[in-house]
PDB file of N, CA and C in Angstrom:
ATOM      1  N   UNK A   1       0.823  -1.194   0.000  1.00  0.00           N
ATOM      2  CA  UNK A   1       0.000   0.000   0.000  1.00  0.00           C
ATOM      3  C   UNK A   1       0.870   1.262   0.000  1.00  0.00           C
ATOM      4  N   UNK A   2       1.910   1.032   0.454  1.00  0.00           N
ATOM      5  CA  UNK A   2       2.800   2.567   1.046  1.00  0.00           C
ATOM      6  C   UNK A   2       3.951   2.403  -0.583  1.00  0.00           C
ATOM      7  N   UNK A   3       4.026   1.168  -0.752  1.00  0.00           N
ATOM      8  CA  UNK A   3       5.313   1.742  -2.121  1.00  0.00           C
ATOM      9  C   UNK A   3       3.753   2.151  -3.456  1.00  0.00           C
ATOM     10  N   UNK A   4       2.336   1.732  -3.284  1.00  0.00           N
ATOM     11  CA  UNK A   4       1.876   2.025  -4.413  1.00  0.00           C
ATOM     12  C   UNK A   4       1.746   3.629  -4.198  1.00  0.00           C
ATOM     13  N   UNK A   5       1.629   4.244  -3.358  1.00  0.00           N
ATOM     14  CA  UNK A   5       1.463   6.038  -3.169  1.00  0.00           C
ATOM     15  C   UNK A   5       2.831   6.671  -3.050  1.00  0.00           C
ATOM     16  N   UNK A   6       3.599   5.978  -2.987  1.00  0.00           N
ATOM     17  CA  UNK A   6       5.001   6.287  -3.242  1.00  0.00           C
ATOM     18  C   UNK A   6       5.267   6.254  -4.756  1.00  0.00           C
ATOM     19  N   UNK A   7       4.609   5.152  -5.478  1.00  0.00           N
ATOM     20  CA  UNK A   7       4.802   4.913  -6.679  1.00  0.00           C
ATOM     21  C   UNK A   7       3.996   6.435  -7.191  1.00  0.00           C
ATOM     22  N   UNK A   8       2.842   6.370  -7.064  1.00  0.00           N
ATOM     23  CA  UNK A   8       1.911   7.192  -7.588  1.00  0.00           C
ATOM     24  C   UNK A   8       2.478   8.657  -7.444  1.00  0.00           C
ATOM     25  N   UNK A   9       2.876   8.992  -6.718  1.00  0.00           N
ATOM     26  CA  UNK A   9       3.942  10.461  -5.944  1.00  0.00           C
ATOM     27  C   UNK A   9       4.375  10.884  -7.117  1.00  0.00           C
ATOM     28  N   UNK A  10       5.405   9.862  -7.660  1.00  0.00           N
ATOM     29  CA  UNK A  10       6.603   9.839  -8.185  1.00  0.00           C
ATOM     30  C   UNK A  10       5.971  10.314  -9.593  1.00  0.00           C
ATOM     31  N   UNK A  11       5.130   9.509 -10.086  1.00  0.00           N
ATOM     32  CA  UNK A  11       5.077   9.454 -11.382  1.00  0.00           C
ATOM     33  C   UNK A  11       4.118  10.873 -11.290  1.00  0.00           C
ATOM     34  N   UNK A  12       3.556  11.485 -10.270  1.00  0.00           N
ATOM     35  CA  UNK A  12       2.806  13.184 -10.533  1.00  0.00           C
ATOM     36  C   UNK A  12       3.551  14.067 -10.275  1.00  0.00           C
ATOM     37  N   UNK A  13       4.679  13.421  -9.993  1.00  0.00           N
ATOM     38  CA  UNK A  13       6.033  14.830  -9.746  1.00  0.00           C
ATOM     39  C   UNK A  13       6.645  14.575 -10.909  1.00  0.00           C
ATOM     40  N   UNK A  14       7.110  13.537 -11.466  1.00  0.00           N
ATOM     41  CA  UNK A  14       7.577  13.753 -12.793  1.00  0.00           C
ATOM     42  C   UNK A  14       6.680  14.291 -13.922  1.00  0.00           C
ATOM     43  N   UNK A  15       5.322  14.504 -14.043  1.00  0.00           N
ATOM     44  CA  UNK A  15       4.766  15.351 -15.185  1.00  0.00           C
ATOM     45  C   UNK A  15       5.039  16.432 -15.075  1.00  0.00           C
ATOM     46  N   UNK A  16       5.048  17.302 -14.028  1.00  0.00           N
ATOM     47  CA  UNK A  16       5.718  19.067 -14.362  1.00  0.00           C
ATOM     48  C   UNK A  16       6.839  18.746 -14.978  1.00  0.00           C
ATOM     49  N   UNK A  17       8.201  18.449 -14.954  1.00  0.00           N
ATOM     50  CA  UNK A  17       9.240  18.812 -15.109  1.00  0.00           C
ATOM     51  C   UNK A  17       9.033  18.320 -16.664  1.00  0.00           C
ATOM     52  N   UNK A  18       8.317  17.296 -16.909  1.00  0.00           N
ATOM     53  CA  UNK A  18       8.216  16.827 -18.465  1.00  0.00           C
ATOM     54  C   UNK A  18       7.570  17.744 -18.780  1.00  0.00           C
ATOM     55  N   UNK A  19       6.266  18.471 -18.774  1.00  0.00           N
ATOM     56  CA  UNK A  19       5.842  19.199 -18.858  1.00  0.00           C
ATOM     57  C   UNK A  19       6.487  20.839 -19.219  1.00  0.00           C
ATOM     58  N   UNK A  20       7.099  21.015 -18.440  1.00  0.00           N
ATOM     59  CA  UNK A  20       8.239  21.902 -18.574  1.00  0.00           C
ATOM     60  C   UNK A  20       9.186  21.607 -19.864  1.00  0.00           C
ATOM     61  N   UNK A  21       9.875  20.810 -19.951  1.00  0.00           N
ATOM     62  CA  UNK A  21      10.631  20.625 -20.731  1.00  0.00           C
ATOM     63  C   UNK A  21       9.873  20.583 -22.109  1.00  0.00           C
ATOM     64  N   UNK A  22       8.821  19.929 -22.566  1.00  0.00           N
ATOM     65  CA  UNK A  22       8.157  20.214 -23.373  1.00  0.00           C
ATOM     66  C   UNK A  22       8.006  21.741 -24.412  1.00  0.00           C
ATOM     67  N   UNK A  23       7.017  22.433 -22.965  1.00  0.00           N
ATOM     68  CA  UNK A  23       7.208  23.966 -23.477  1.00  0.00           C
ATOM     69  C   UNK A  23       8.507  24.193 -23.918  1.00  0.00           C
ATOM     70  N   UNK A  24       9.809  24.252 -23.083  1.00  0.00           N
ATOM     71  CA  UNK A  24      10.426  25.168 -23.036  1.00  0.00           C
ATOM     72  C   UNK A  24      11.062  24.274 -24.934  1.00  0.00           C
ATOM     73  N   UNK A  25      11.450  23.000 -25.153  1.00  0.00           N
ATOM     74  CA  UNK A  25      11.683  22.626 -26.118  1.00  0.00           C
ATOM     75  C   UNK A  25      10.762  23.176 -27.691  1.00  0.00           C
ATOM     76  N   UNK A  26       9.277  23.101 -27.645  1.00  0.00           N
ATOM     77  CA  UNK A  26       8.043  23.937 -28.509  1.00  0.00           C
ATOM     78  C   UNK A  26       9.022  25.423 -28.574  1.00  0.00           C
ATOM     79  N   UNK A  27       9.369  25.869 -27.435  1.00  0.00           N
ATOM     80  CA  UNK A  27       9.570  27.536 -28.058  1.00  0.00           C
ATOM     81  C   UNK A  27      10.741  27.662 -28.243  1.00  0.00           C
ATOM     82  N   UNK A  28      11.710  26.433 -28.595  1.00  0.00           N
ATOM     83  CA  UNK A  28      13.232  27.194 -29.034  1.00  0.00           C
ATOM     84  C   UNK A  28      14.227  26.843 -27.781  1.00  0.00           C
ATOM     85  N   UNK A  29      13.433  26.458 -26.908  1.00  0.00           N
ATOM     86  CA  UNK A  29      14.548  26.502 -25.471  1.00  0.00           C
ATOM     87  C   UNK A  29      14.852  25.071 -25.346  1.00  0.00           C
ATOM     88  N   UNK A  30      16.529  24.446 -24.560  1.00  0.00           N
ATOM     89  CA  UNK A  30      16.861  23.217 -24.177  1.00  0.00           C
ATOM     90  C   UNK A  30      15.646  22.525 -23.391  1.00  0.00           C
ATOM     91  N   UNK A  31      15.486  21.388 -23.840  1.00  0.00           N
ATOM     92  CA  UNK A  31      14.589  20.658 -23.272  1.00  0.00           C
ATOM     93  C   UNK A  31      15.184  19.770 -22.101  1.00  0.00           C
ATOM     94  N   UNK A  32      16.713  19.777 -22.103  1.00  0.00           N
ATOM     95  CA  UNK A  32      17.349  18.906 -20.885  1.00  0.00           C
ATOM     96  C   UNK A  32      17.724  20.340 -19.673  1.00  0.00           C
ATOM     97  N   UNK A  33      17.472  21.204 -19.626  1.00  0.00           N
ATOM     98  CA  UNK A  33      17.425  22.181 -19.224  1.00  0.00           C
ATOM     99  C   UNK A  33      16.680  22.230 -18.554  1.00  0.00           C
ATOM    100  N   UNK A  34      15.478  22.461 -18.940  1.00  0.00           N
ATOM    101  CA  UNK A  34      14.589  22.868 -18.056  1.00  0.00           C
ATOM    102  C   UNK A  34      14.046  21.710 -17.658  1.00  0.00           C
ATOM    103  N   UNK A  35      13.674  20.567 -18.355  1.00  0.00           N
ATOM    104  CA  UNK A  35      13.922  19.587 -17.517  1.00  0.00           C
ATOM    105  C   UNK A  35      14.538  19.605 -16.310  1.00  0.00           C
ATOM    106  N   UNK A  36      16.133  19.257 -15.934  1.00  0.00           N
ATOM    107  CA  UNK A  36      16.707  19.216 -14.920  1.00  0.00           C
ATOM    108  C   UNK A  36      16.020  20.388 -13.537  1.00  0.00           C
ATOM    109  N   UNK A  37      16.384  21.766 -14.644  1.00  0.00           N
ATOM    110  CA  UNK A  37      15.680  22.590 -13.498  1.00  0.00           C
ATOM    111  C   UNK A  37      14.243  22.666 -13.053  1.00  0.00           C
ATOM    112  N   UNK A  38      12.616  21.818 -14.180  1.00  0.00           N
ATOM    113  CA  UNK A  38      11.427  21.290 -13.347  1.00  0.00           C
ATOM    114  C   UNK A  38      11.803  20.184 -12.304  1.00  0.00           C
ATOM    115  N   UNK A  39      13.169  19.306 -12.127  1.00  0.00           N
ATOM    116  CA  UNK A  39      13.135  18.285 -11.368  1.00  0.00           C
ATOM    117  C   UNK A  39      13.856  19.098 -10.054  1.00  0.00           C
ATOM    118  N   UNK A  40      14.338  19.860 -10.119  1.00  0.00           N
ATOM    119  CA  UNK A  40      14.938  20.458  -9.108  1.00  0.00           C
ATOM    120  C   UNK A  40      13.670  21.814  -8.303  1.00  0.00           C
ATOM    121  N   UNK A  41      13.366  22.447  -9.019  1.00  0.00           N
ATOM    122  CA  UNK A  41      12.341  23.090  -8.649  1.00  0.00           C
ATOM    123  C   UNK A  41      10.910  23.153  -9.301  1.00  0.00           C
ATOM    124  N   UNK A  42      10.606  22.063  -9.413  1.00  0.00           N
ATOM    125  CA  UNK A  42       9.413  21.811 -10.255  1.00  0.00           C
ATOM    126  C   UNK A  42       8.061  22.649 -10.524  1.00  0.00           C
ATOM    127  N   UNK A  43       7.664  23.698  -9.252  1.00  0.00           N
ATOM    128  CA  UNK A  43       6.549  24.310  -9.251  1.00  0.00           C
ATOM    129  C   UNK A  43       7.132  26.094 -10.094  1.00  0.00           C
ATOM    130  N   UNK A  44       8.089  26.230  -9.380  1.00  0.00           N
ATOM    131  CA  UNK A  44       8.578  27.687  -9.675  1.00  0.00           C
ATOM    132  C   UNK A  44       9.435  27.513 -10.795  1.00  0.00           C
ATOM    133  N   UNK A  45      10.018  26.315 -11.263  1.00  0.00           N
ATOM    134  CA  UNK A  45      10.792  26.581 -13.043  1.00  0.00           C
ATOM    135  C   UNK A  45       9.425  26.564 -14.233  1.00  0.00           C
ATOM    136  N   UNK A  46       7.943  25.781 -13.585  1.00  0.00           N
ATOM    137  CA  UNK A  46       7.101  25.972 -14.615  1.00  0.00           C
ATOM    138  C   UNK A  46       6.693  27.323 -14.697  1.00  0.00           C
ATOM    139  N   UNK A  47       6.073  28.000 -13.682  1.00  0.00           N
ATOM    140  CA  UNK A  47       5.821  29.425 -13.590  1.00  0.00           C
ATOM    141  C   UNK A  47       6.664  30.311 -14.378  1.00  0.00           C
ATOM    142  N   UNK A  48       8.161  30.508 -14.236  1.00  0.00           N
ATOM    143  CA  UNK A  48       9.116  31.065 -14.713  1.00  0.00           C
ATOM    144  C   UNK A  48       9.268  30.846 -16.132  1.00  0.00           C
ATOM    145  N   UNK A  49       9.355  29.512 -16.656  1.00  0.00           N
ATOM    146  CA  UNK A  49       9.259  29.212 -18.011  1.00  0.00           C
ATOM    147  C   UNK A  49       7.856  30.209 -18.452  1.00  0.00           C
ATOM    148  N   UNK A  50       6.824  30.064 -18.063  1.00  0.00           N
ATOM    149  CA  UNK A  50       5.719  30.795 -19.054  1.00  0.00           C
ATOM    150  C   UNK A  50       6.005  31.940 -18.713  1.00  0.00           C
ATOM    151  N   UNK A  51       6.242  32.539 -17.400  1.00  0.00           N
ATOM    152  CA  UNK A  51       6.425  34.067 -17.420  1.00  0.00           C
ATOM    153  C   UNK A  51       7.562  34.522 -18.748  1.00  0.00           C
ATOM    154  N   UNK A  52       8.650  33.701 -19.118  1.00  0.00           N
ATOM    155  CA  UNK A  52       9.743  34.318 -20.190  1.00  0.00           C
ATOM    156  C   UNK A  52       8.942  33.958 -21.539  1.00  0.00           C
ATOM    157  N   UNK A  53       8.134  33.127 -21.384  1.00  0.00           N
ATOM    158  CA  UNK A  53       6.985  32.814 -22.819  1.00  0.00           C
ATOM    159  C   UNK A  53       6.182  33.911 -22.924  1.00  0.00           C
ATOM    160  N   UNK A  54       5.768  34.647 -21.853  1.00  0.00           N
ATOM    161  CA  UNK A  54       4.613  35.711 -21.696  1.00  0.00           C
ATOM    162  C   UNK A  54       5.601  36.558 -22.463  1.00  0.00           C
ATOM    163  N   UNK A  55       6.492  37.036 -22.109  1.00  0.00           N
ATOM    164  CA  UNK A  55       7.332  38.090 -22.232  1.00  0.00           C
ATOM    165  C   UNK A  55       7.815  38.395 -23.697  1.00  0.00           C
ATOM    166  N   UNK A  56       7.798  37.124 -24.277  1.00  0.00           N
ATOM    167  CA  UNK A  56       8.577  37.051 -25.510  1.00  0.00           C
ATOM    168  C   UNK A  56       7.254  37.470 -26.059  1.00  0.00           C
ATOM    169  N   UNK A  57       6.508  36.716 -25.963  1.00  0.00           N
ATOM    170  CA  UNK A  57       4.967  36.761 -26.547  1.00  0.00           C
ATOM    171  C   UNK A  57       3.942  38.162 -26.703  1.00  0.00           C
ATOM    172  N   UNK A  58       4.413  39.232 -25.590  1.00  0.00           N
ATOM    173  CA  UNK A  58       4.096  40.053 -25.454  1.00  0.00           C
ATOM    174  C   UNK A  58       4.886  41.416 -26.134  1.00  0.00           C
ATOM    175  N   UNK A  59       6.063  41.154 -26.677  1.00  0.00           N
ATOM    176  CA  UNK A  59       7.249  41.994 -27.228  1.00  0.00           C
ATOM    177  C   UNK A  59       6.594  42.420 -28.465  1.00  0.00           C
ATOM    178  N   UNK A  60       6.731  43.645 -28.340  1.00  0.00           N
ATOM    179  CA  UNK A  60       5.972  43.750 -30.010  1.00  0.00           C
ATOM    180  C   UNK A  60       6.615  43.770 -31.115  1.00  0.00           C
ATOM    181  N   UNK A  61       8.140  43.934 -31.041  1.00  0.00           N
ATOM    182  CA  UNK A  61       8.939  43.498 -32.081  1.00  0.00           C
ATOM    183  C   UNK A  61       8.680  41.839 -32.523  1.00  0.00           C
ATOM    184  N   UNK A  62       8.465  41.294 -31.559  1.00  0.00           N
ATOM    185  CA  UNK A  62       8.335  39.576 -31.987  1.00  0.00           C
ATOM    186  C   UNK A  62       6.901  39.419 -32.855  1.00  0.00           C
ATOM    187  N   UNK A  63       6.049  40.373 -32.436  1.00  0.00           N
ATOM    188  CA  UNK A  63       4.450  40.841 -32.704  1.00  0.00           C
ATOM    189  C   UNK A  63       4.488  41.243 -34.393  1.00  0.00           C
ATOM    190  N   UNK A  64       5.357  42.199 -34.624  1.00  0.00           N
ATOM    191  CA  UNK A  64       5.324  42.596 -35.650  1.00  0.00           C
ATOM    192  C   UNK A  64       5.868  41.265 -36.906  1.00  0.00           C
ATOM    193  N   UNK A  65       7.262  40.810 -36.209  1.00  0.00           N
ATOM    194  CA  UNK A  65       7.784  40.000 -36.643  1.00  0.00           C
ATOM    195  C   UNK A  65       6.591  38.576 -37.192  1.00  0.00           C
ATOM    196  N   UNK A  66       5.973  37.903 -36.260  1.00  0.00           N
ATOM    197  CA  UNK A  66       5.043  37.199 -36.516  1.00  0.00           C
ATOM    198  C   UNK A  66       3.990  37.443 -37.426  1.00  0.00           C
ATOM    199  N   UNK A  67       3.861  39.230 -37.866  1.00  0.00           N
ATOM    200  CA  UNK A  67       2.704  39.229 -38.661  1.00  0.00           C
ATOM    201  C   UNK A  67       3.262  39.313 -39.814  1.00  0.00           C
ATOM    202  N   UNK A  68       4.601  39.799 -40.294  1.00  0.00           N
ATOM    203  CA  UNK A  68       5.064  39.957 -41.407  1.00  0.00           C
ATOM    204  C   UNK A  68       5.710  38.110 -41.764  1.00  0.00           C
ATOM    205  N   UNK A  69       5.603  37.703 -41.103  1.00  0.00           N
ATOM    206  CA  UNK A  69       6.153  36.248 -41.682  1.00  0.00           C
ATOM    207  C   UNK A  69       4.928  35.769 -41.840  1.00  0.00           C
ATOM    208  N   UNK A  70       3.582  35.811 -41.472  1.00  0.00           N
ATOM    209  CA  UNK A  70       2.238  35.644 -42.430  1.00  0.00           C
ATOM    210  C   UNK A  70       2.157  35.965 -43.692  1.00  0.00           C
ATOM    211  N   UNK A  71       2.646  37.253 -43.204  1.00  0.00           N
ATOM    212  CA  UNK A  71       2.606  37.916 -45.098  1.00  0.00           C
ATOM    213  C   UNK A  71       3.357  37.383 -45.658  1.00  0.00           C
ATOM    214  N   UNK A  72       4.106  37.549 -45.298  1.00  0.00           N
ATOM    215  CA  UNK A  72       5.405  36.617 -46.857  1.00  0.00           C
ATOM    216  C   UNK A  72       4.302  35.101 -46.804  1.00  0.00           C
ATOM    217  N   UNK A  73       4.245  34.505 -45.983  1.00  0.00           N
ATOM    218  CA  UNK A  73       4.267  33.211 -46.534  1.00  0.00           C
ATOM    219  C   UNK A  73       2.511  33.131 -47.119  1.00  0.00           C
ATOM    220  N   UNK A  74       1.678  33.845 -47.188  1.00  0.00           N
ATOM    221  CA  UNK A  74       0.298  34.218 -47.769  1.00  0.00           C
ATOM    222  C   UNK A  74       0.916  35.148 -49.451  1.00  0.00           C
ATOM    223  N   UNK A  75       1.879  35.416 -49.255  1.00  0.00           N
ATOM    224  CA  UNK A  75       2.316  36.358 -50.503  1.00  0.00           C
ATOM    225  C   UNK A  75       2.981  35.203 -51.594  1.00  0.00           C
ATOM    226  N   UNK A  76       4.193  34.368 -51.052  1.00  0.00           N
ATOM    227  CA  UNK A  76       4.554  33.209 -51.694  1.00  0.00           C
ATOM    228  C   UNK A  76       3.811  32.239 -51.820  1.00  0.00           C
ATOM    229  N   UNK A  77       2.459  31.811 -51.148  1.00  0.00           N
ATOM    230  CA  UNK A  77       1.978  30.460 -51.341  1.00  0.00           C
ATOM    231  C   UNK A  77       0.765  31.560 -52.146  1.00  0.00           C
ATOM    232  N   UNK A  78       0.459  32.534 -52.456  1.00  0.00           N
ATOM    233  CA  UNK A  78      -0.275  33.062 -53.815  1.00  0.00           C
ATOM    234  C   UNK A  78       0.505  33.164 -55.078  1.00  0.00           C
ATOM    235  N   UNK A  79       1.748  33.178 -55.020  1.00  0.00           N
ATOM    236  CA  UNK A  79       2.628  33.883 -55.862  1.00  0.00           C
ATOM    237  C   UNK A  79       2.350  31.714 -56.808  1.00  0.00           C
ATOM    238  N   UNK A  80       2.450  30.909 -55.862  1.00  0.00           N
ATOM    239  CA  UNK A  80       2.388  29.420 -56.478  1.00  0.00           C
ATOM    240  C   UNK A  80       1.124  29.196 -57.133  1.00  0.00           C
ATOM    241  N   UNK A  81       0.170  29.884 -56.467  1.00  0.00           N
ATOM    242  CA  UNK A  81      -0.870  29.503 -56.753  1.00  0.00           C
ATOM    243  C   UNK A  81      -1.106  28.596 -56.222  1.00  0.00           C
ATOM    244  N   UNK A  82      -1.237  28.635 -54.580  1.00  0.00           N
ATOM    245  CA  UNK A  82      -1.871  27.505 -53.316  1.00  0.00           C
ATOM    246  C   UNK A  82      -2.865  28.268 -52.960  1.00  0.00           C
ATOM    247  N   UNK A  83      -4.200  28.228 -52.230  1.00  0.00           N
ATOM    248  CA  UNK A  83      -4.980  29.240 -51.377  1.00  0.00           C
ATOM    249  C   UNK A  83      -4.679  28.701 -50.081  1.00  0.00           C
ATOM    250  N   UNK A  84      -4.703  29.660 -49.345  1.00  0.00           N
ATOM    251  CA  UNK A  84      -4.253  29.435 -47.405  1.00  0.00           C
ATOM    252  C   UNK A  84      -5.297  29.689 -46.952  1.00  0.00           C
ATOM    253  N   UNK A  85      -5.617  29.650 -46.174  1.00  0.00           N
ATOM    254  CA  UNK A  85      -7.176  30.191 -45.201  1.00  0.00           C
ATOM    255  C   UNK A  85      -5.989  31.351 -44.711  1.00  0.00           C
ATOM    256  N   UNK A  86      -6.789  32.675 -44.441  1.00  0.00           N
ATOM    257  CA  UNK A  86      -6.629  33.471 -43.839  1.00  0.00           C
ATOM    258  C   UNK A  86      -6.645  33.398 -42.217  1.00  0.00           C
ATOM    259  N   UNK A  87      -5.021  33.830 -41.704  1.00  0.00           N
ATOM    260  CA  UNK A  87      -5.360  33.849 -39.890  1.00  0.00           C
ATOM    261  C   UNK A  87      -6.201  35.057 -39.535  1.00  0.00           C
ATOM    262  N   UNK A  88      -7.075  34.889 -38.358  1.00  0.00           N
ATOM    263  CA  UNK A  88      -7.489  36.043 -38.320  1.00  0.00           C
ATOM    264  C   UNK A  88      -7.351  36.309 -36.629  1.00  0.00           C
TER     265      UNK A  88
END
């Protein structure tokens, strides 16, 4: 009874840090990285990871950047003659 909630512990403390590593791998960042650091501080490296996701996300140079790489690629996949659905 005591190693199955020991078992069970284990395996809900290891989803943040996978979890973590995930994101931080999706946006460009080491995934053994933040890994290590969700296993070391698991509650406050997830927080921290999205707060530097917020941040990037919120930059309006990255803002601008993201809308002009729509355009090009809505400008080249017309230029082929593909139709895209429009983001809106």
């Amino acid at each position: 009874m005591f190693i199955d909630i020991i078992l069970a512990f284990l395996c809900a403390l290891s989803f943040l840090p996978l979890t973590t590593g995930y994101c931080a791998y999706s946006y460009g960042r080491s995934f053994w990285l933040w890994f290590a650091l969700g296993c070391v501080l698991p509650i406050v490296s997830f927080f921290l990871l999205f707060a530097l996701l917020y941040r990037k996300e919120m930059d309006r140079g990255e803002q601008l950047l993201a809308e002009a790489k729509a355009i090009l690629a809505a400008d080249e996949a017309e230029a082929r003659g593909v139709k895209i659905k429009d983001e809106e």
